[in-house]
Protein backbone atom coordinates (compact mmCIF):
# COMPACT_ATOMS: atom_id res chain seq x y z
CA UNK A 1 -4.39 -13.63 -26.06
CA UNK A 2 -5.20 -9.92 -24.92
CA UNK A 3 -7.80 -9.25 -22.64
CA UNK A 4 -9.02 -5.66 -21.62
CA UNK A 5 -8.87 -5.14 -17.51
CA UNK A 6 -10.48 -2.89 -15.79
CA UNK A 7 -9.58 -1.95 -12.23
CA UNK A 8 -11.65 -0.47 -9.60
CA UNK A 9 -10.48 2.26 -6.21
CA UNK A 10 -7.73 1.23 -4.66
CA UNK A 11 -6.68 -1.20 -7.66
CA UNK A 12 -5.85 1.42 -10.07
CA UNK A 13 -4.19 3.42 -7.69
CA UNK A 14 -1.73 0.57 -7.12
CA UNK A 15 -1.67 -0.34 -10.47
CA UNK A 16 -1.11 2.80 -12.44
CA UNK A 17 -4.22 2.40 -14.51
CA UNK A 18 -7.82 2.60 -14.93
CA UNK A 19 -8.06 0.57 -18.10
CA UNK A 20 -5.53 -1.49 -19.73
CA UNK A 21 -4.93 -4.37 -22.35
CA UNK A 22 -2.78 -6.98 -21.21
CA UNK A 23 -1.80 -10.08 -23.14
CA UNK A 24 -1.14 -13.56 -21.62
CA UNK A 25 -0.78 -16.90 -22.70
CA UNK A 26 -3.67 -18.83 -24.33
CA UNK A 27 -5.78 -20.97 -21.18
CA UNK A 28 -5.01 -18.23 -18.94
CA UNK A 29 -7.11 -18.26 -16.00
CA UNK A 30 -8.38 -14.95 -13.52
CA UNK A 31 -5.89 -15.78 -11.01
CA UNK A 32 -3.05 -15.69 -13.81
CA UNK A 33 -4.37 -12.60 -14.78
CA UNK A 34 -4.46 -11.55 -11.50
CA UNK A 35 -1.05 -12.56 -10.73
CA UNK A 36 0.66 -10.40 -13.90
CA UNK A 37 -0.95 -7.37 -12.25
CA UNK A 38 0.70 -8.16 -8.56
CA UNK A 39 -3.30 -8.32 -7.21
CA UNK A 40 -3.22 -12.33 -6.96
CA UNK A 41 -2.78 -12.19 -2.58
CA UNK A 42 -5.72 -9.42 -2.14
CA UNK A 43 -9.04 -9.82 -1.58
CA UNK A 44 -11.45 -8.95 -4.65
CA UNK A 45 -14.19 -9.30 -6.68
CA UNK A 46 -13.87 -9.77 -10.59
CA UNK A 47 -16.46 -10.13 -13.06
CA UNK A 48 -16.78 -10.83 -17.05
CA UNK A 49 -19.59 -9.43 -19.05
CA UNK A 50 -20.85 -8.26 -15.73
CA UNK A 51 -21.20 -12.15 -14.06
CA UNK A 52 -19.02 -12.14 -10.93
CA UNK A 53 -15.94 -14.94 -11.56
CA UNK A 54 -13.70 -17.04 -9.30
CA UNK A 55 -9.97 -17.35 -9.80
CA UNK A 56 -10.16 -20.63 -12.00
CA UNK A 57 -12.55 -19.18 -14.55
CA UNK A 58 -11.15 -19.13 -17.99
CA UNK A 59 -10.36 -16.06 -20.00
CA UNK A 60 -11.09 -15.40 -23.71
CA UNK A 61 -9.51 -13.45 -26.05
CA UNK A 62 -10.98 -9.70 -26.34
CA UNK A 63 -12.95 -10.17 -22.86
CA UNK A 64 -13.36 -7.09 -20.17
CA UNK A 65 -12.26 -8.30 -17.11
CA UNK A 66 -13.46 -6.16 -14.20
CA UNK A 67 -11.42 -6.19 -10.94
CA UNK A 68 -12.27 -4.25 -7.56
CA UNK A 69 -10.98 -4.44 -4.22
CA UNK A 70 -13.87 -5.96 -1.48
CA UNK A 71 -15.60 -3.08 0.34
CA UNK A 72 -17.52 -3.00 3.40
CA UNK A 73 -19.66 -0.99 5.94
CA UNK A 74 -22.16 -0.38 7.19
């Protein structure tokens, strides 16, 4: 399958990219999605049609997936 990811600050930075397709293997979940990039042991956020997702939540074929590093502050 190929999903379209989006990455967020300091994500793209390490990553190389802003936007990107990636293909993985049918039943892939967040966290394998995740782990392909090298983001799988840092803290995030993700979210799918703009619903926040946890690591276990399936991916679809032609979905955005939206990942950005956790912020605080005050």
């Amino acid at each position: 399958m190929r999903i379209q990811v989006k990455l967020i600050g300091q994500f793209s930075l390490k990553c190389g990219f802003t936007e990107k397709d990636v293909e993985l293997p049918d039943a892939s979940t967040v966290a394998d999605a995740l782990k392909k990039l090298g983001l799988k042991d840092l803290p995030y956020v993700a979210s799918i049609g703009g619903h926040g997702v946890k690591d276990e939540a399936p991916l679809k074929d032609g979905e955005r997936l939206v990942v950005s590093p956790v912020f605080s502050g005050g």
